[in-house]
Protein backbone atom coordinates (compact mmCIF):
# COMPACT_ATOMS: atom_id res chain seq x y z
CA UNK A 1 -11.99 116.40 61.12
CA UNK A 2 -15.75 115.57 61.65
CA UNK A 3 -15.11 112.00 62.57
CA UNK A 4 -14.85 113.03 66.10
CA UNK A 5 -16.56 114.55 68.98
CA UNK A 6 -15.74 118.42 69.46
CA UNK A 7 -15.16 119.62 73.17
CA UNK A 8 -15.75 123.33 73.75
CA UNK A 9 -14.13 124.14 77.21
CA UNK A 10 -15.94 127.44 78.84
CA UNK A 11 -14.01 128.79 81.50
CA UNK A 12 -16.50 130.13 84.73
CA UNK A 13 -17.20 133.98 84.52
CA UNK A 14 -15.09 136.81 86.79
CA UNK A 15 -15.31 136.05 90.43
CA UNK A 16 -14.72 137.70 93.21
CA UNK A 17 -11.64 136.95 93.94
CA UNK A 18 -10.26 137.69 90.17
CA UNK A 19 -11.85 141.16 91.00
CA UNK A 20 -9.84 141.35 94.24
CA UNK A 21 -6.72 140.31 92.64
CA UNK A 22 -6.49 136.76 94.82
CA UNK A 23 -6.16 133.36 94.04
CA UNK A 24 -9.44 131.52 94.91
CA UNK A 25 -8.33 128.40 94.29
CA UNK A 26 -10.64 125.34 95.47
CA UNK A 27 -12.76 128.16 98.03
CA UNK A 28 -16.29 128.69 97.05
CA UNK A 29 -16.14 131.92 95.97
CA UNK A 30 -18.26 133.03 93.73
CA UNK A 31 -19.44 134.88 90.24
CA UNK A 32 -19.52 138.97 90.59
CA UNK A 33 -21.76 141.09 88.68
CA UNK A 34 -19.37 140.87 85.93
CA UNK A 35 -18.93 137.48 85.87
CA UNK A 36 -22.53 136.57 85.73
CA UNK A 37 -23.06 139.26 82.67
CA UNK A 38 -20.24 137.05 81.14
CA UNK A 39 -21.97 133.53 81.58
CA UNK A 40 -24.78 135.11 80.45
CA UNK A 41 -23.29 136.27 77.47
CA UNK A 42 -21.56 132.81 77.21
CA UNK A 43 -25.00 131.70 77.16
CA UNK A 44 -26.56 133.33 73.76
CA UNK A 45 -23.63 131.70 71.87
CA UNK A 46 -24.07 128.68 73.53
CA UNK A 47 -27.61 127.67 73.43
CA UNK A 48 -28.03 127.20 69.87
CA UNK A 49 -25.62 124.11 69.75
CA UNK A 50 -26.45 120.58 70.46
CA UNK A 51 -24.74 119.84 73.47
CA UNK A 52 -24.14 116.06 73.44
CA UNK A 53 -23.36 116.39 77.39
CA UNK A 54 -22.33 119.45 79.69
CA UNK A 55 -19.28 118.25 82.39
CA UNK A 56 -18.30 120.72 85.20
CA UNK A 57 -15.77 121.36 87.90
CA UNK A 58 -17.79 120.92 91.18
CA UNK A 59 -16.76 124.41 92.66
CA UNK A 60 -19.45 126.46 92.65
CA UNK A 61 -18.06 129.25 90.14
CA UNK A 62 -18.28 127.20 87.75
CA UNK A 63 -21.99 125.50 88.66
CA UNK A 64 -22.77 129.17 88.29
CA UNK A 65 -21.62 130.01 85.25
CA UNK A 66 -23.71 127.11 83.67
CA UNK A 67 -27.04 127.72 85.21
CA UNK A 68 -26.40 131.05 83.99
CA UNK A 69 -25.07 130.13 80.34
CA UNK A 70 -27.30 126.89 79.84
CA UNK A 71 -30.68 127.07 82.44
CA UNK A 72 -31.65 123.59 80.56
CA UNK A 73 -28.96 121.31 81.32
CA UNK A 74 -28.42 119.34 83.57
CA UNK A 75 -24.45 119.19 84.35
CA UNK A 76 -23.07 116.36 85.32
CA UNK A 77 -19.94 117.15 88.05
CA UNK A 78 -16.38 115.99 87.55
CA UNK A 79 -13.78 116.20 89.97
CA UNK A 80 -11.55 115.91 87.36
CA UNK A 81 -12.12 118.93 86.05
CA UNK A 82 -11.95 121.16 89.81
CA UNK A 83 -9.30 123.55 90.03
CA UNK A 84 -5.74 123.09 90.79
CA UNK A 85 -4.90 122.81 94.78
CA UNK A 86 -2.61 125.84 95.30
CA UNK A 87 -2.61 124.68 99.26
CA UNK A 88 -1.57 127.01 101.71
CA UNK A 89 -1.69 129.17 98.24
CA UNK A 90 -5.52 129.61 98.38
CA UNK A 91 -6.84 132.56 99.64
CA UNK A 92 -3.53 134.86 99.06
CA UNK A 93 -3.32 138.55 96.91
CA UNK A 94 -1.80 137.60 93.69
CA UNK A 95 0.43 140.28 95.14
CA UNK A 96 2.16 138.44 97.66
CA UNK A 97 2.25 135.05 95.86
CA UNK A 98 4.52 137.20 93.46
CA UNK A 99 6.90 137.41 96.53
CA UNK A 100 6.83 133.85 97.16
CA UNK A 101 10.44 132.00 95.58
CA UNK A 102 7.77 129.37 94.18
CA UNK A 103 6.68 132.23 92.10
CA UNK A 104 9.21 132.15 89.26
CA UNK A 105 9.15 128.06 89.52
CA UNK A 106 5.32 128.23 88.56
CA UNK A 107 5.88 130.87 86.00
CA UNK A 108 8.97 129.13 84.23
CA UNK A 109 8.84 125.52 85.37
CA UNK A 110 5.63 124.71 86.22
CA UNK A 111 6.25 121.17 85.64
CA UNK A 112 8.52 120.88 88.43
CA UNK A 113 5.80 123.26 91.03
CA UNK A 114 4.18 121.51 93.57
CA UNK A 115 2.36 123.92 96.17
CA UNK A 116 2.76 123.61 99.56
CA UNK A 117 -0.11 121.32 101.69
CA UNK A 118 -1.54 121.24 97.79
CA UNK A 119 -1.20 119.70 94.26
CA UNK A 120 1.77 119.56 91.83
CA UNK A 121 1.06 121.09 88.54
CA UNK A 122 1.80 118.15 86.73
CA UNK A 123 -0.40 116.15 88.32
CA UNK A 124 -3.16 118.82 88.00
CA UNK A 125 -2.42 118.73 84.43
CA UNK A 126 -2.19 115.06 84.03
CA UNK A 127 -5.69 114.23 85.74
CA UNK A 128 -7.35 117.31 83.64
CA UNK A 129 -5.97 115.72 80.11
CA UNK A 130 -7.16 112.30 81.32
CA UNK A 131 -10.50 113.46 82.63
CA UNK A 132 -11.33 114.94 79.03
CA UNK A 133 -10.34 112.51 76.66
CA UNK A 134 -11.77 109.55 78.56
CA UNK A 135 -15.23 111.56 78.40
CA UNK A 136 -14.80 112.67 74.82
CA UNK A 137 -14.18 109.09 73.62
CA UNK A 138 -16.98 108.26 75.32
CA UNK A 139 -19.05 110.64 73.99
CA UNK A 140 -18.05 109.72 70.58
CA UNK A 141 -19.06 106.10 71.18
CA UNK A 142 -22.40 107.13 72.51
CA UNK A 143 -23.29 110.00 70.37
CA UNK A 144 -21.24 109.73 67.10
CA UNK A 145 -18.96 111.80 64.98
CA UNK A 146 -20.87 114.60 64.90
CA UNK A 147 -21.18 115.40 69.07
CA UNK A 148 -20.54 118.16 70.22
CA UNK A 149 -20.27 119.06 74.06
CA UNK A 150 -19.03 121.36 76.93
CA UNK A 151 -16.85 121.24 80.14
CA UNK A 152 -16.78 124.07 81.92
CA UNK A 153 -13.38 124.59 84.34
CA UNK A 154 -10.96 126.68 85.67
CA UNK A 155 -8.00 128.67 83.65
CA UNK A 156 -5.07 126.63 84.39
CA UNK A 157 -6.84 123.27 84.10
CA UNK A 158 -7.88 124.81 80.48
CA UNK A 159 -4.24 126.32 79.89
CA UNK A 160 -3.12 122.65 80.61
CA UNK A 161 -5.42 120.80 78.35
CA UNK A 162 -4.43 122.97 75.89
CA UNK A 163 -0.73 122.31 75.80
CA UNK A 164 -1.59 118.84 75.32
CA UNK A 165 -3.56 119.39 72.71
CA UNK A 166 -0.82 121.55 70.99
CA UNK A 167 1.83 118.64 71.94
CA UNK A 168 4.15 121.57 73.99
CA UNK A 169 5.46 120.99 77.61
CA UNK A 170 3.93 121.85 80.29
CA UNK A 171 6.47 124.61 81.11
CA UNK A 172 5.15 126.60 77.91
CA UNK A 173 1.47 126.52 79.14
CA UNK A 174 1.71 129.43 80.43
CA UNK A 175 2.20 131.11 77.82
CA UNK A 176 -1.43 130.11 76.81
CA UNK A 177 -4.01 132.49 77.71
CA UNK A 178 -8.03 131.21 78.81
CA UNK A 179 -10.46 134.17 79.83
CA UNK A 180 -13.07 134.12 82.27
CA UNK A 181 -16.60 132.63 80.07
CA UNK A 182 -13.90 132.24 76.94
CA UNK A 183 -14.52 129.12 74.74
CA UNK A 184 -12.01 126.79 73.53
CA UNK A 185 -12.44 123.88 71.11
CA UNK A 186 -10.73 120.94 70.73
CA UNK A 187 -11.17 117.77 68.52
CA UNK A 188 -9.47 114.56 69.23
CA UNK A 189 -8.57 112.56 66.80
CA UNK A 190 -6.89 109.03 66.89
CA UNK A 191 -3.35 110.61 65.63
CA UNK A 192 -3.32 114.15 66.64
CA UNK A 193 -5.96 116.99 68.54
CA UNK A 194 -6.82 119.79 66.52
CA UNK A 195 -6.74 123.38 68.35
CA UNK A 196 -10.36 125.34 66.71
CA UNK A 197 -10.50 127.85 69.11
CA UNK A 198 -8.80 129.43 72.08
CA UNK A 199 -10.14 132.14 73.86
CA UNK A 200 -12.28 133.06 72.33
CA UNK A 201 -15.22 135.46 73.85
CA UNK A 202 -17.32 137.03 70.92
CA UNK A 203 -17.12 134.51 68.14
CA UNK A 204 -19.58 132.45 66.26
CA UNK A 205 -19.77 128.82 67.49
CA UNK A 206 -22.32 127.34 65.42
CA UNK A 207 -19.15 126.60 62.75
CA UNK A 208 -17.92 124.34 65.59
CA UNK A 209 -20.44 122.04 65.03
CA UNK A 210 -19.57 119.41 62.20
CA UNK A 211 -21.41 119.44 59.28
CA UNK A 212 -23.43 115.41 58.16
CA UNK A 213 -20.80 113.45 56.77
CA UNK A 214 -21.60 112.53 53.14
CA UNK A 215 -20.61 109.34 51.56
CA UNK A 216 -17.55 109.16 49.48
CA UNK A 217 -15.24 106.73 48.50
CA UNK A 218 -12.79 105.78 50.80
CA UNK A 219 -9.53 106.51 48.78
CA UNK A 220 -10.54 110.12 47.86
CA UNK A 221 -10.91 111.33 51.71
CA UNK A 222 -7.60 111.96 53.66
CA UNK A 223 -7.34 110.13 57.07
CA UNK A 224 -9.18 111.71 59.92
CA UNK A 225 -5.94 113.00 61.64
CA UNK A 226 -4.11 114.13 58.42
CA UNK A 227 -3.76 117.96 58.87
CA UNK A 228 -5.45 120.21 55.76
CA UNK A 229 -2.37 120.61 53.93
CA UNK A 230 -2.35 124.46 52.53
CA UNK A 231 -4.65 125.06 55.48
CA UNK A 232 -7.56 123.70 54.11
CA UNK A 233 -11.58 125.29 53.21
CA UNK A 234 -12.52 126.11 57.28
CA UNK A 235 -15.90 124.93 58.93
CA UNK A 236 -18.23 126.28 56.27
CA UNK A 237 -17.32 123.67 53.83
């Protein structure tokens, strides 16, 4: 699998409105003490790979969370990658929303939720998928195999990259779970993505980065997509 670029998607730290219990949506709210302590943590695991390119949501949580996590780079914004438009949503206690006969539509049919004066979740989903792979085949061209690099977004854009990448509906996504300053990885190859990490908040990324590829004859290396039958020797090999 280290004929591809590897994305690592970093959610933005705790806001102030995850705090409060409400759904920020697109409103610039921003990082809380707890969330910046995240980024920053985000930050020590981060810093020691060789980010290819950094792409980010243009809300400002999520600005924050990089200047926190990665001082050095120099992010280059995406509105393909902003949050979902929850419309007349935005702004709401969690609370209430639960009220709201949308609710169980977005919990067990997302596919079919569109919010009101906002987005439809498909679409949200189908802009997000298309925003990453176009950049991560271009970052493959540009930088090789061996690239790795970073969008930072929000948790259902994440959720819904994800389910692509596993090949499940979007009515299952969310069953997917993306933390605030959690790190997912995803590599994309020409038949299949592979899932390396999801959620995760305390690991070691520097096995995320794909070791030099060594030259061997062609018929004793499996196809780039082919899955590591028995589950195969992990990063360190």
């Amino acid at each position: 699998m280290g004929s591809v670029a590897t994305l690592l998607l970093l959610r933005h730290g705790r806001t102030t409105a995850n705090a409060d219990g409400g759904l920020a949506g697109r409103q610039p709210v921003e990082l809380d003490d707890t969330g910046r302590a995240q980024a920053t943590a985000a930050g020590e695991r981060l810093r020691g790979l060789p980010l290819a390119a950094v792409v980010t949501s243009p809300l400002i949580r999520c600005r924050q969370t990089l200047e926190l996590a990665l001082p050095q780079a120099a992010p280059t914004v995406d509105e393909g990658l902003i949050e979902c438009g929850y419309g007349s949503w935005e702004g709401q206690p969690l609370k209430k929303l639960a009220k709201d006969p949308l609710w169980p539509v977005v919990q067990q049919h997302p596919s079919a939720a569109v919010f009101p004066d906002g987005e439809a979740m498909a679409a949200m989903a189908a802009r997000a998928v298309a925003t990453v792979r176009s950049w991560d085949a271009r970052i493959t061209a540009e930088h090789g195999p061996e690239a790795v690099w970073l969008a930072c977004s929000h948790g259902d854009v994440i959720k819904a990259i994800v389910a692509d990448a596993l090949g499940v509906h979007l009515d299952l996504f969310q069953r997917i779970v993306a933390d605030p300053a959690s790190v997912t990885a995803i590599r994309y190859t020409p038949l299949r993505p592979f899932l390396l990490r999801l959620n995760d908040t305390g690991g070691d990324l520097a096995g995320l980065v794909p070791p030099p590829r060594k030259r061997r004859r062609r018929s004793a290396r499996p196809a780039e997509s082919d899955a590591a039958v028995g589950g195969g020797a992990g990063a360190g090999r």
